[in-house]
N, C-alpha and C. Protein backbone atom coordinates (compact mmCIF):
# COMPACT_ATOMS: atom_id res chain seq x y z
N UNK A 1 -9.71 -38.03 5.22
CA UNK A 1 -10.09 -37.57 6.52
C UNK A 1 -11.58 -37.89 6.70
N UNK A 2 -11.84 -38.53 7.76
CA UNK A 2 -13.06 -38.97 7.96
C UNK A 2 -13.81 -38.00 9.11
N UNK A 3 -14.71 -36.98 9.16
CA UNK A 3 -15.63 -36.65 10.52
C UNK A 3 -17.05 -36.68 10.70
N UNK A 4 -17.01 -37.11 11.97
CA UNK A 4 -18.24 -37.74 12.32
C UNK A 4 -18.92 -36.90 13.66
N UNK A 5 -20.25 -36.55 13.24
CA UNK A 5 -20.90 -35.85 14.46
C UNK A 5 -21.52 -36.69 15.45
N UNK A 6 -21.10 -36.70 16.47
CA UNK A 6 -21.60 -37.85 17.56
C UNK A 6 -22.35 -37.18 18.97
N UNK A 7 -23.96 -37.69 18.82
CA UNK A 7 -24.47 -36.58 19.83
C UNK A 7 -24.92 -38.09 21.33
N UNK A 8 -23.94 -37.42 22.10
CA UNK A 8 -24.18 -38.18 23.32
C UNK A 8 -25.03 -37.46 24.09
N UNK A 9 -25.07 -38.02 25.25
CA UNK A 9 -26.67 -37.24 26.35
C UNK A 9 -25.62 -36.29 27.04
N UNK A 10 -24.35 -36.14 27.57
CA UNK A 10 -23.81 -35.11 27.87
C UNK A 10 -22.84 -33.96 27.09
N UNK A 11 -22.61 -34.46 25.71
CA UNK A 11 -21.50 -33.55 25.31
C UNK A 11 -22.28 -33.63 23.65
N UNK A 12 -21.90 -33.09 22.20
CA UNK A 12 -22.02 -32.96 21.27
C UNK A 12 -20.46 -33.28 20.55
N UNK A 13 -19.68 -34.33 20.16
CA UNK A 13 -18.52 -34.43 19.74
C UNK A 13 -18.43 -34.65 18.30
N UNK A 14 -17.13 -34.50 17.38
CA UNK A 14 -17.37 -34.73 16.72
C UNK A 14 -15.69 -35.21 16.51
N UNK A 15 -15.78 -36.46 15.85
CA UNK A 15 -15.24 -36.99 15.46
C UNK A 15 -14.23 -37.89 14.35
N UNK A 16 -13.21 -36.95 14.10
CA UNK A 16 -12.25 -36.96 12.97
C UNK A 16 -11.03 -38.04 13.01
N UNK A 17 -11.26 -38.79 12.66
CA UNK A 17 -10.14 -39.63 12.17
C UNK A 17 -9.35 -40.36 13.70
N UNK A 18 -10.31 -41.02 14.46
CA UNK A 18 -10.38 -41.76 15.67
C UNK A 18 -10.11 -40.57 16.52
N UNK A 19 -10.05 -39.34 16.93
CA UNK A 19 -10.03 -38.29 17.38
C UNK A 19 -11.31 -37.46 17.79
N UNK A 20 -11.62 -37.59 19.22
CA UNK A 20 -12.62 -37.41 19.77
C UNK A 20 -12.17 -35.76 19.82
N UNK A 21 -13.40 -34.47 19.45
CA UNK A 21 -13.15 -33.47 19.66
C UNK A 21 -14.27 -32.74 20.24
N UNK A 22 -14.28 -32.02 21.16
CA UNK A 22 -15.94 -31.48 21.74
C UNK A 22 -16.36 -30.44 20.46
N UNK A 23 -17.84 -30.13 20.68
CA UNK A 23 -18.38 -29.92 19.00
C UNK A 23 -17.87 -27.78 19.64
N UNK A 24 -17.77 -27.64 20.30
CA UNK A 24 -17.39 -26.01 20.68
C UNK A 24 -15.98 -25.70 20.70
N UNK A 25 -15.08 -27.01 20.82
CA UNK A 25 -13.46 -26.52 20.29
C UNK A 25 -13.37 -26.48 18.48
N UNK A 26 -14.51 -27.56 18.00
CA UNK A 26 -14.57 -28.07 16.56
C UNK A 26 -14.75 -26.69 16.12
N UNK A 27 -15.90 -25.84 16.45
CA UNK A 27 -16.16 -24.81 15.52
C UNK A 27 -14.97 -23.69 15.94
N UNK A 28 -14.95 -23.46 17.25
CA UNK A 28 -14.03 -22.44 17.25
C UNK A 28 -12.74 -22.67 16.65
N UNK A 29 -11.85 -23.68 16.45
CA UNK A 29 -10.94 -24.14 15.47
C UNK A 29 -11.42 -24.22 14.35
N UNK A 30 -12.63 -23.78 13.32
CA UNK A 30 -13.11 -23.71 12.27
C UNK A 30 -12.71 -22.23 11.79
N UNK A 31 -13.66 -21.39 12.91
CA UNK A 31 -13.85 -20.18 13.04
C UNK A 31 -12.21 -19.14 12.51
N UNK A 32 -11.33 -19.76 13.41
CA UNK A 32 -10.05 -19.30 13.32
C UNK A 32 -9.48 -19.70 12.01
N UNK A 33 -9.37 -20.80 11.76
CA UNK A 33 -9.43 -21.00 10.62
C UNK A 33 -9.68 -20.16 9.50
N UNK A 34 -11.13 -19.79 9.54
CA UNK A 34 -11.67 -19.10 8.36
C UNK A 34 -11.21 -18.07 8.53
N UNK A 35 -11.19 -16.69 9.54
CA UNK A 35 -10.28 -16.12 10.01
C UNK A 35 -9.03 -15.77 9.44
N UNK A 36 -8.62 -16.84 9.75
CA UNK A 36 -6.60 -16.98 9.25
C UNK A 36 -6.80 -16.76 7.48
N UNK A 37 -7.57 -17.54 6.98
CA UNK A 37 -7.62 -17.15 5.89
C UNK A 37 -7.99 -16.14 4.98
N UNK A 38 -9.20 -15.32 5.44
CA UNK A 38 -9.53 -14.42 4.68
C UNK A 38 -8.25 -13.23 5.19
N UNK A 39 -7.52 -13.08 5.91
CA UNK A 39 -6.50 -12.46 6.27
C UNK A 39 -5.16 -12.34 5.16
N UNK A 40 -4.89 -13.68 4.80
CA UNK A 40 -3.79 -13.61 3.70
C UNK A 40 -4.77 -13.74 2.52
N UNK A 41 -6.03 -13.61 1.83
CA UNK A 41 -6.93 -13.53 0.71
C UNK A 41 -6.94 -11.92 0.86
N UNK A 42 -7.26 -11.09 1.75
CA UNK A 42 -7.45 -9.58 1.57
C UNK A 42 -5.93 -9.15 0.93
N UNK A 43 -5.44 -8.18 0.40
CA UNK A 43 -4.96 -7.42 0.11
C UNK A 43 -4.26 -6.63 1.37
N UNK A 44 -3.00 -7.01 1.42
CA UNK A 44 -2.46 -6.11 2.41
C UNK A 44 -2.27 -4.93 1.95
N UNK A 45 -2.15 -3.70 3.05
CA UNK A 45 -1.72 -2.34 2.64
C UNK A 45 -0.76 -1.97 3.63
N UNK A 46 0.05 -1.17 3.14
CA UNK A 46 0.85 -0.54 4.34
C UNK A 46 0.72 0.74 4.33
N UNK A 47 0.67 1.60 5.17
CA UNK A 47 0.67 3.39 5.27
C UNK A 47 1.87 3.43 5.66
N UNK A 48 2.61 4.46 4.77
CA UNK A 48 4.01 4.99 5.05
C UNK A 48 4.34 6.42 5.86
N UNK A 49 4.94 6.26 6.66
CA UNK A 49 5.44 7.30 7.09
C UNK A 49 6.24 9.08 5.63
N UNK A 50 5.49 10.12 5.75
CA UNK A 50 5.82 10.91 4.80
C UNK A 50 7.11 12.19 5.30
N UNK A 51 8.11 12.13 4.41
CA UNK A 51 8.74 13.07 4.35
C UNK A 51 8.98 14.21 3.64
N UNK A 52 9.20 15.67 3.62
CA UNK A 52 9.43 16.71 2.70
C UNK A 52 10.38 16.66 2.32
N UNK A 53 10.93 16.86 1.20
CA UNK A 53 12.13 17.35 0.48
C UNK A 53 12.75 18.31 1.36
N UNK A 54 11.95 19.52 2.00
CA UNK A 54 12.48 20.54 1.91
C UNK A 54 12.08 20.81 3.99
N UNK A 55 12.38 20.43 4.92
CA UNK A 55 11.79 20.40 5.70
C UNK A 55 11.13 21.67 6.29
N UNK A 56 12.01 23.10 6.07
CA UNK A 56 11.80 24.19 6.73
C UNK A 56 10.47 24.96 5.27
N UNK A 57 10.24 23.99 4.54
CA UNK A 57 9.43 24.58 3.04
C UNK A 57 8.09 24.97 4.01
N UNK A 58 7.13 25.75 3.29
CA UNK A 58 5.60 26.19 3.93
C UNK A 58 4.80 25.10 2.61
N UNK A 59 4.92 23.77 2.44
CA UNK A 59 4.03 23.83 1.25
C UNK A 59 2.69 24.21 1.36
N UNK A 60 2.11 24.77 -0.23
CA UNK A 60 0.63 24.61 -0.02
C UNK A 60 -0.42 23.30 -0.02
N UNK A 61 0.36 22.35 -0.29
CA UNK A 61 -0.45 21.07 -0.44
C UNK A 61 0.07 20.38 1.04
N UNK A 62 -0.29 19.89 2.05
CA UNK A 62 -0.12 19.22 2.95
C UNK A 62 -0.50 17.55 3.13
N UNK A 63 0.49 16.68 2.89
CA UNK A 63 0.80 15.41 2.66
C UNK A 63 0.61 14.85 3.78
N UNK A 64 -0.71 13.86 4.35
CA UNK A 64 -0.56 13.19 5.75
C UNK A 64 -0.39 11.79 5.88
N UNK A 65 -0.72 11.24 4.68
CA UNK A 65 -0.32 9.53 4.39
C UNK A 65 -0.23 9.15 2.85
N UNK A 66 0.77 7.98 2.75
CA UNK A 66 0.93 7.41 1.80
C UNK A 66 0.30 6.02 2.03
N UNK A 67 -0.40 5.14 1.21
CA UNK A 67 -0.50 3.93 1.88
C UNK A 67 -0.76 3.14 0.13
N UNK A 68 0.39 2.39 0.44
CA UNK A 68 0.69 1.25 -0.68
C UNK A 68 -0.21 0.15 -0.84
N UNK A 69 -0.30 -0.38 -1.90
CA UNK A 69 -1.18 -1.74 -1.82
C UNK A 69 -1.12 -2.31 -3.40
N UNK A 70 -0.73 -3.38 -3.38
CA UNK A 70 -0.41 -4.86 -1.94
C UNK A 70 0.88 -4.06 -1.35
N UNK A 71 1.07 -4.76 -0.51
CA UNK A 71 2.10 -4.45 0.79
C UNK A 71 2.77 -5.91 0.99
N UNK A 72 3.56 -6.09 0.89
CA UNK A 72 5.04 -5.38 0.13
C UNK A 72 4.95 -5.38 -1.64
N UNK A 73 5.37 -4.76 -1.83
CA UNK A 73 5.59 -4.48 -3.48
C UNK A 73 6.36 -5.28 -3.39
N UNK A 74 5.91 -6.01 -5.13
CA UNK A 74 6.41 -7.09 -5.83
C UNK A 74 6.86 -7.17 -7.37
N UNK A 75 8.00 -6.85 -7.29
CA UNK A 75 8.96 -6.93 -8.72
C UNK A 75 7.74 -7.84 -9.61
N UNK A 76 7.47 -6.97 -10.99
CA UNK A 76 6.35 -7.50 -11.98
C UNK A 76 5.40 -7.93 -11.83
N UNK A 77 4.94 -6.62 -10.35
CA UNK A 77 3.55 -6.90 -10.06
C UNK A 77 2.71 -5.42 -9.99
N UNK A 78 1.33 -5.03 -10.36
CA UNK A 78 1.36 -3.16 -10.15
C UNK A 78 1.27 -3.36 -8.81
N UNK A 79 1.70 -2.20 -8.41
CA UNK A 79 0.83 -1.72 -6.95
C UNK A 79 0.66 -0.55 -6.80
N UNK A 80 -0.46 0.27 -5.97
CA UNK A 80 -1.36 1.24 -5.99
C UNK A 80 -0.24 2.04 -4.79
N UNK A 81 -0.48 3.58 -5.12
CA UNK A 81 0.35 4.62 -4.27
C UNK A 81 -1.07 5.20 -3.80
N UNK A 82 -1.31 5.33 -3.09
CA UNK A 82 -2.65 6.33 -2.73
C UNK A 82 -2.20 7.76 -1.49
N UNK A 83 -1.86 8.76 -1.83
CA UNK A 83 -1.82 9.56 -1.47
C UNK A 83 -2.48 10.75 -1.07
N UNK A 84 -2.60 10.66 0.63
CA UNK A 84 -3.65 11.38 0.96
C UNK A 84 -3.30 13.25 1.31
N UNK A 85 -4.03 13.99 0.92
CA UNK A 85 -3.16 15.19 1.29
C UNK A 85 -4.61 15.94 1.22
N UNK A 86 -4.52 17.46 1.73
CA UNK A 86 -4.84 18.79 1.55
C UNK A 86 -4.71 19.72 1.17
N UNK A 87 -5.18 20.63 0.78
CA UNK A 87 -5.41 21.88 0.52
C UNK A 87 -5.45 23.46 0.84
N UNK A 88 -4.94 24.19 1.02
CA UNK A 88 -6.09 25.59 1.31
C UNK A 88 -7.07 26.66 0.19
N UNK A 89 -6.10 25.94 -1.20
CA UNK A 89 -6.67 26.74 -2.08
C UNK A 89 -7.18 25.51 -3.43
N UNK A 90 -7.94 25.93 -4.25
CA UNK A 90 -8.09 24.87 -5.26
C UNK A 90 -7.43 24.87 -6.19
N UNK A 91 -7.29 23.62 -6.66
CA UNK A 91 -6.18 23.55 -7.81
C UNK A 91 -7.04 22.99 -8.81
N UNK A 92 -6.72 23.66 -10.13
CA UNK A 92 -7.51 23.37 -11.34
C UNK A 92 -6.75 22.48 -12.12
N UNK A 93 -5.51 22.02 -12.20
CA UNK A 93 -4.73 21.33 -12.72
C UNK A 93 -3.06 21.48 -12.44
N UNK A 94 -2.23 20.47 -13.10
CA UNK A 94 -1.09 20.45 -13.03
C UNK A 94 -0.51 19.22 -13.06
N UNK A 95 0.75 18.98 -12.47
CA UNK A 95 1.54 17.41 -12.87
C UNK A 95 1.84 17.20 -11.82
N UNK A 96 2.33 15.73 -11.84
CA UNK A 96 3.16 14.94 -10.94
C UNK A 96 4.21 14.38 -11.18
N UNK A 97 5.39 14.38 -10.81
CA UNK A 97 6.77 14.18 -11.11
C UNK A 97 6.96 13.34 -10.18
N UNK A 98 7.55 12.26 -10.79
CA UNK A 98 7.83 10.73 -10.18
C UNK A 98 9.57 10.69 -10.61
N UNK A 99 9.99 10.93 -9.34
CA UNK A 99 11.60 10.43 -9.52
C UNK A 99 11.86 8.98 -8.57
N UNK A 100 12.56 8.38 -9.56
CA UNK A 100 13.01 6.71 -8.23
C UNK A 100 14.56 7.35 -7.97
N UNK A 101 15.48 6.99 -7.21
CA UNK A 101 16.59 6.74 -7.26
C UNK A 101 17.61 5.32 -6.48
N UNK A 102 18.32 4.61 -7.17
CA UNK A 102 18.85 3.39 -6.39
C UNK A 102 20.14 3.65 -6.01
N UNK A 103 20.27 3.59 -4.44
CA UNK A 103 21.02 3.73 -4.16
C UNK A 103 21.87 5.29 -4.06
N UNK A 104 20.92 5.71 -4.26
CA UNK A 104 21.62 7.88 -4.20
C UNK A 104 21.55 7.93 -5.79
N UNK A 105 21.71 6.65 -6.65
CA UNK A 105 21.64 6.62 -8.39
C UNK A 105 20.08 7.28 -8.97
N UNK A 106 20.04 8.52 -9.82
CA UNK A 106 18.77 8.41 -10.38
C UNK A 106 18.30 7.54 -11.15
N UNK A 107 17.28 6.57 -11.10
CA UNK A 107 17.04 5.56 -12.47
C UNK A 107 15.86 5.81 -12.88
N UNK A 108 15.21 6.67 -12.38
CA UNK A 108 13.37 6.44 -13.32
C UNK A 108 12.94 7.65 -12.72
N UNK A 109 12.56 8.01 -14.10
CA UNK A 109 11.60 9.65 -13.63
C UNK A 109 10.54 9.14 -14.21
N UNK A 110 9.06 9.83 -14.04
CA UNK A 110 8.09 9.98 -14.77
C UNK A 110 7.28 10.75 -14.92
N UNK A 111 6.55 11.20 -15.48
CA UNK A 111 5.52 12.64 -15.35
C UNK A 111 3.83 12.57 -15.66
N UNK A 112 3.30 13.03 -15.03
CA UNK A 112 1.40 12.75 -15.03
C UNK A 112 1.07 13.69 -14.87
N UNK A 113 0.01 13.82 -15.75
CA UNK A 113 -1.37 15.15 -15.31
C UNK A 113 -1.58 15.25 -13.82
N UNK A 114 -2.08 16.30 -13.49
CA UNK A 114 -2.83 15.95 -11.80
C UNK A 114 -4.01 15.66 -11.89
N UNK A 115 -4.95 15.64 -13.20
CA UNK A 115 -6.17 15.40 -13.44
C UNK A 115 -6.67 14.01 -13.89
N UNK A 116 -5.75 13.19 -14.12
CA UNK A 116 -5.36 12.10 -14.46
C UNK A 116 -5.25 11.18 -13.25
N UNK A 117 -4.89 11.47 -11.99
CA UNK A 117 -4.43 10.77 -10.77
C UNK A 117 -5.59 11.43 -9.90
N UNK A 118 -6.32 11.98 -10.06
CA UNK A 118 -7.32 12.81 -8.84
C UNK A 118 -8.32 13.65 -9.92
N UNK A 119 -9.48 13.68 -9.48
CA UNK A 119 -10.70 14.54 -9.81
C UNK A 119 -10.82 16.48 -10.06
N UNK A 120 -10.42 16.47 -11.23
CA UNK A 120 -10.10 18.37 -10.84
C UNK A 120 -11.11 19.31 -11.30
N UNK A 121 -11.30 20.02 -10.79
CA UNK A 121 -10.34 20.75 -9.98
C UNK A 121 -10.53 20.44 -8.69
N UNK A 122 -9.34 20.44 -8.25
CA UNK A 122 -9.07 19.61 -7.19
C UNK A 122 -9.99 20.49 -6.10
N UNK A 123 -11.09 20.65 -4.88
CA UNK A 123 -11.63 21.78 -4.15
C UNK A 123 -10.82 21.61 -2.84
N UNK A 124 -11.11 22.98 -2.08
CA UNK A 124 -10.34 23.21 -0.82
C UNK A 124 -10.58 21.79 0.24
N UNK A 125 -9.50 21.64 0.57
CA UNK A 125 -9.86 20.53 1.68
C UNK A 125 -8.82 19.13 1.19
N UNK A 126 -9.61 17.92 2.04
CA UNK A 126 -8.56 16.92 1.66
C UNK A 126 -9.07 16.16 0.18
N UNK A 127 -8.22 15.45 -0.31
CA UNK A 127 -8.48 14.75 -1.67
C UNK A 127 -7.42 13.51 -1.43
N UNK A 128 -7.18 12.76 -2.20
CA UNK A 128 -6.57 11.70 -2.90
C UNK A 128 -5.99 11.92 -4.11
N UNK A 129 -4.43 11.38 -4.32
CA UNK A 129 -3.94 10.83 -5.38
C UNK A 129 -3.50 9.31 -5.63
N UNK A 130 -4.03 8.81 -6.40
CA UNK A 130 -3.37 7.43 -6.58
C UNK A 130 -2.94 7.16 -7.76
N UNK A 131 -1.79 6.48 -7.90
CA UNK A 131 -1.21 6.18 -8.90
C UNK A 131 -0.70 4.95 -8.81
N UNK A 132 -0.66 4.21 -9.97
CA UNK A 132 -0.05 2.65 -9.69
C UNK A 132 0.63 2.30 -10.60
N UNK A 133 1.64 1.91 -10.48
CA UNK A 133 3.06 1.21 -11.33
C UNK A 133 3.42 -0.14 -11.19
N UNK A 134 3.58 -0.35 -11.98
CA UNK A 134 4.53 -1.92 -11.98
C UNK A 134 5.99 -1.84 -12.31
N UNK A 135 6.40 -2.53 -11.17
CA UNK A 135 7.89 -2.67 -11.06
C UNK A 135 8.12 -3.59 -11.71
N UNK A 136 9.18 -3.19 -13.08
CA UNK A 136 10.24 -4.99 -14.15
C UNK A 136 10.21 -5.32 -12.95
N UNK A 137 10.42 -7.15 -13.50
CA UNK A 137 10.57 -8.31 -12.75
C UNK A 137 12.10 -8.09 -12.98
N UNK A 138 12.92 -7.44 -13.49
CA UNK A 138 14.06 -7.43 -13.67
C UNK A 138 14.44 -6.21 -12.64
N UNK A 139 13.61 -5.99 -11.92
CA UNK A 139 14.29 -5.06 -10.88
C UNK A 139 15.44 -4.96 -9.70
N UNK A 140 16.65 -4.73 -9.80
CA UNK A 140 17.57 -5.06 -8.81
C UNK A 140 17.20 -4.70 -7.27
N UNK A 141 17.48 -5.91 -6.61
CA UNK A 141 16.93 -5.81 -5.46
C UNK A 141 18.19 -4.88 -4.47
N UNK A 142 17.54 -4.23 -3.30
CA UNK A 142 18.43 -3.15 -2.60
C UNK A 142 17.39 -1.41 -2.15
N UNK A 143 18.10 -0.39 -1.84
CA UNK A 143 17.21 0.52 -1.37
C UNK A 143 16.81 1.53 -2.46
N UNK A 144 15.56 1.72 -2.64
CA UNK A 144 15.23 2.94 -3.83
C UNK A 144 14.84 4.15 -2.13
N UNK A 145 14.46 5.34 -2.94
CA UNK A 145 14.07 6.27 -2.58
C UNK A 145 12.92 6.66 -3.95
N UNK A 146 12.08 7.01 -3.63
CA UNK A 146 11.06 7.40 -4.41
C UNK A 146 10.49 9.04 -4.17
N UNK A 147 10.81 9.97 -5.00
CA UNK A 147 10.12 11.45 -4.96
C UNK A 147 9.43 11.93 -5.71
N UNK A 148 8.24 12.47 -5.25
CA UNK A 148 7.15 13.06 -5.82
C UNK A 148 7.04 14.07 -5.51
N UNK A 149 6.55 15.04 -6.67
CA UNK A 149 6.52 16.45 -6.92
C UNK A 149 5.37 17.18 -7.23
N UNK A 150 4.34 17.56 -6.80
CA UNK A 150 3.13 18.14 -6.93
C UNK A 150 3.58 19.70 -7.24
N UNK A 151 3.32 19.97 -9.10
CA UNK A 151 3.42 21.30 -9.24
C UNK A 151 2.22 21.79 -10.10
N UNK A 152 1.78 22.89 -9.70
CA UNK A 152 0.51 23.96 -10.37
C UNK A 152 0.62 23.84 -11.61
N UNK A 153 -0.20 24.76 -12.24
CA UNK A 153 0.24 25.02 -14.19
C UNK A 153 0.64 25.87 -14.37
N UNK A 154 1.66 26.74 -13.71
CA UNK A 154 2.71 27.51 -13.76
C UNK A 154 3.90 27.16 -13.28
N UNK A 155 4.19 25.72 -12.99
CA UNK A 155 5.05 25.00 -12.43
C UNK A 155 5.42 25.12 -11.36
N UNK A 156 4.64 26.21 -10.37
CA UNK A 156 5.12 26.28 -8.75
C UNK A 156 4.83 25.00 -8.14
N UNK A 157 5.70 24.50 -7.23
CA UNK A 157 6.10 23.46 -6.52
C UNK A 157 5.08 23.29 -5.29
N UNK A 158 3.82 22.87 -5.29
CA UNK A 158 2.76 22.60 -4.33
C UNK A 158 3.21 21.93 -2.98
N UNK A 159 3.87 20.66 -4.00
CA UNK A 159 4.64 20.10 -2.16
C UNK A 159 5.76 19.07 -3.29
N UNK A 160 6.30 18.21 -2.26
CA UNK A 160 7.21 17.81 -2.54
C UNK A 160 7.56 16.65 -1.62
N UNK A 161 7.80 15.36 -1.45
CA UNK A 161 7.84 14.40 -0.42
C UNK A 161 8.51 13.32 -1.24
N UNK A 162 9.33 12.63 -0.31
CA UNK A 162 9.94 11.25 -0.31
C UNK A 162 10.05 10.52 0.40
N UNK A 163 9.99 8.92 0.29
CA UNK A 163 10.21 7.70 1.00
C UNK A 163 10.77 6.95 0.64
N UNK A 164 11.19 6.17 1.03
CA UNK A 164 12.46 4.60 0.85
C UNK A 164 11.48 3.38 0.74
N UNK A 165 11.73 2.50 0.18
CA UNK A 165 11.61 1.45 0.51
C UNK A 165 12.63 0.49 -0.41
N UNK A 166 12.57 -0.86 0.16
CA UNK A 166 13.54 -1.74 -0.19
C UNK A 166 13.09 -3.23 -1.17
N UNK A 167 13.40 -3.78 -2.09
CA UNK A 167 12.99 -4.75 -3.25
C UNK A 167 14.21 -5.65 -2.38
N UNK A 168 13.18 -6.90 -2.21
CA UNK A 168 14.31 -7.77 -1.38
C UNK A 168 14.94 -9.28 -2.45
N UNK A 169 15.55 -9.57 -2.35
CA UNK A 169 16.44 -10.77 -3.40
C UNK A 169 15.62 -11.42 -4.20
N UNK A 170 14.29 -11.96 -3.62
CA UNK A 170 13.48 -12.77 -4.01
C UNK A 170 12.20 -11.66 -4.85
N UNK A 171 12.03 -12.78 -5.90
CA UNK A 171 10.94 -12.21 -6.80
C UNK A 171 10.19 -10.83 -6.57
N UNK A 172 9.25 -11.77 -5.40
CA UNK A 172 8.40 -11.19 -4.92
C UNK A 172 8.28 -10.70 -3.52
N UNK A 173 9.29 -10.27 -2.97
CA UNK A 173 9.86 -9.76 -1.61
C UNK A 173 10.28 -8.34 -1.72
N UNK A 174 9.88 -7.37 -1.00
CA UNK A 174 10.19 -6.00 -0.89
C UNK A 174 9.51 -5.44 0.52
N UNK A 175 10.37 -4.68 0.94
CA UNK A 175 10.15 -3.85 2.37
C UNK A 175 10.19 -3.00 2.36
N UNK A 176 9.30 -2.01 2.47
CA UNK A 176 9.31 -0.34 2.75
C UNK A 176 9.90 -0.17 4.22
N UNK A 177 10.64 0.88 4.31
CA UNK A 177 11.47 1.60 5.42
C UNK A 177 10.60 2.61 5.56
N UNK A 178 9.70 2.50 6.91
CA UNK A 178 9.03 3.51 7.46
C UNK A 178 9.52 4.01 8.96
């Protein structure tokens, strides 16, 4: 590819490969360009829509976003859960209970400190949990449901929430259902 800047007495052109282009479409087709790209270079995220286990429950922890990243999750790749929620009282510790299930099937539980996923004691107000997993590359593709369980150190049940999402045929293809 050959371009060439060509400054005439009325226009500024520049010139690619016998292709006369004015020098203000050149950059703005640069511009977009660069644009387009740092777009698929960032890290997508998605924020999920949150549900309770229990809908008529009072929890004490109040759950207002989930937001994944990268977006879409990718069979034998980690990706980050960041879970945003509140408070009214402080919590000095406790766990997190990670259930998957495929298809209504339970297949994967797991269990974490709460001090381990977030800063404790946790103080009144909003905070963050994040946690990040990697899904086997051997993961069957189709619908999981994923539930998480925020309980005290007396095991009372703080809150409780689940979401869907879907691992699609290909490797690295998956869709959350929000």
């Amino acid at each position: 590819m050959e371009i060439e800047v060509v400054l005439q007495p009325d226009a500024l052109l520049v010139l690619v490969n016998d292709w006369t282009i004015p020098m203000a479409v050149f950059k703005l087709s640069l511009l977009l360009l660069l644009l387009s790209l740092m777009c698929f270079l960032s890290p997508p995220t998605q924020a999920t829509d949150v549900h309770y286990c229990d809908k008529k429950a009072s929890y004490d922890v109040k759950v207002s976003e989930i937001e994944i990243t990268p977006y879409p999750v990718a069979r034998g790749k980690p990706a980050t859960f960041s879970i945003s929620a509140s408070t009214g009282e402080a919590i000095s510790g406790g766990k997190l209970v990670i259930d998957v299930s495929y298809f209504w099937f339970h297949v994967y539980s797991e269990s974490h400190d709460l001090c381990e996923k977030t800063s404790c004691p946790v103080s009144v107000g909003n905070f963050v949990i994040s946690h990040s997993q990697e899904l086997p590359g051997f993961t069957p593709p189709g619908s999981y449901t994923l539930t998480m369980k925020l309980e005290d150190e007396n095991n009372s049940e703080l809150t409780c929430i689940t979401f869907d999402f879907s691992i699609g045929f290909l490797a690295s293809e998956a869709v959350a259902d929000i």
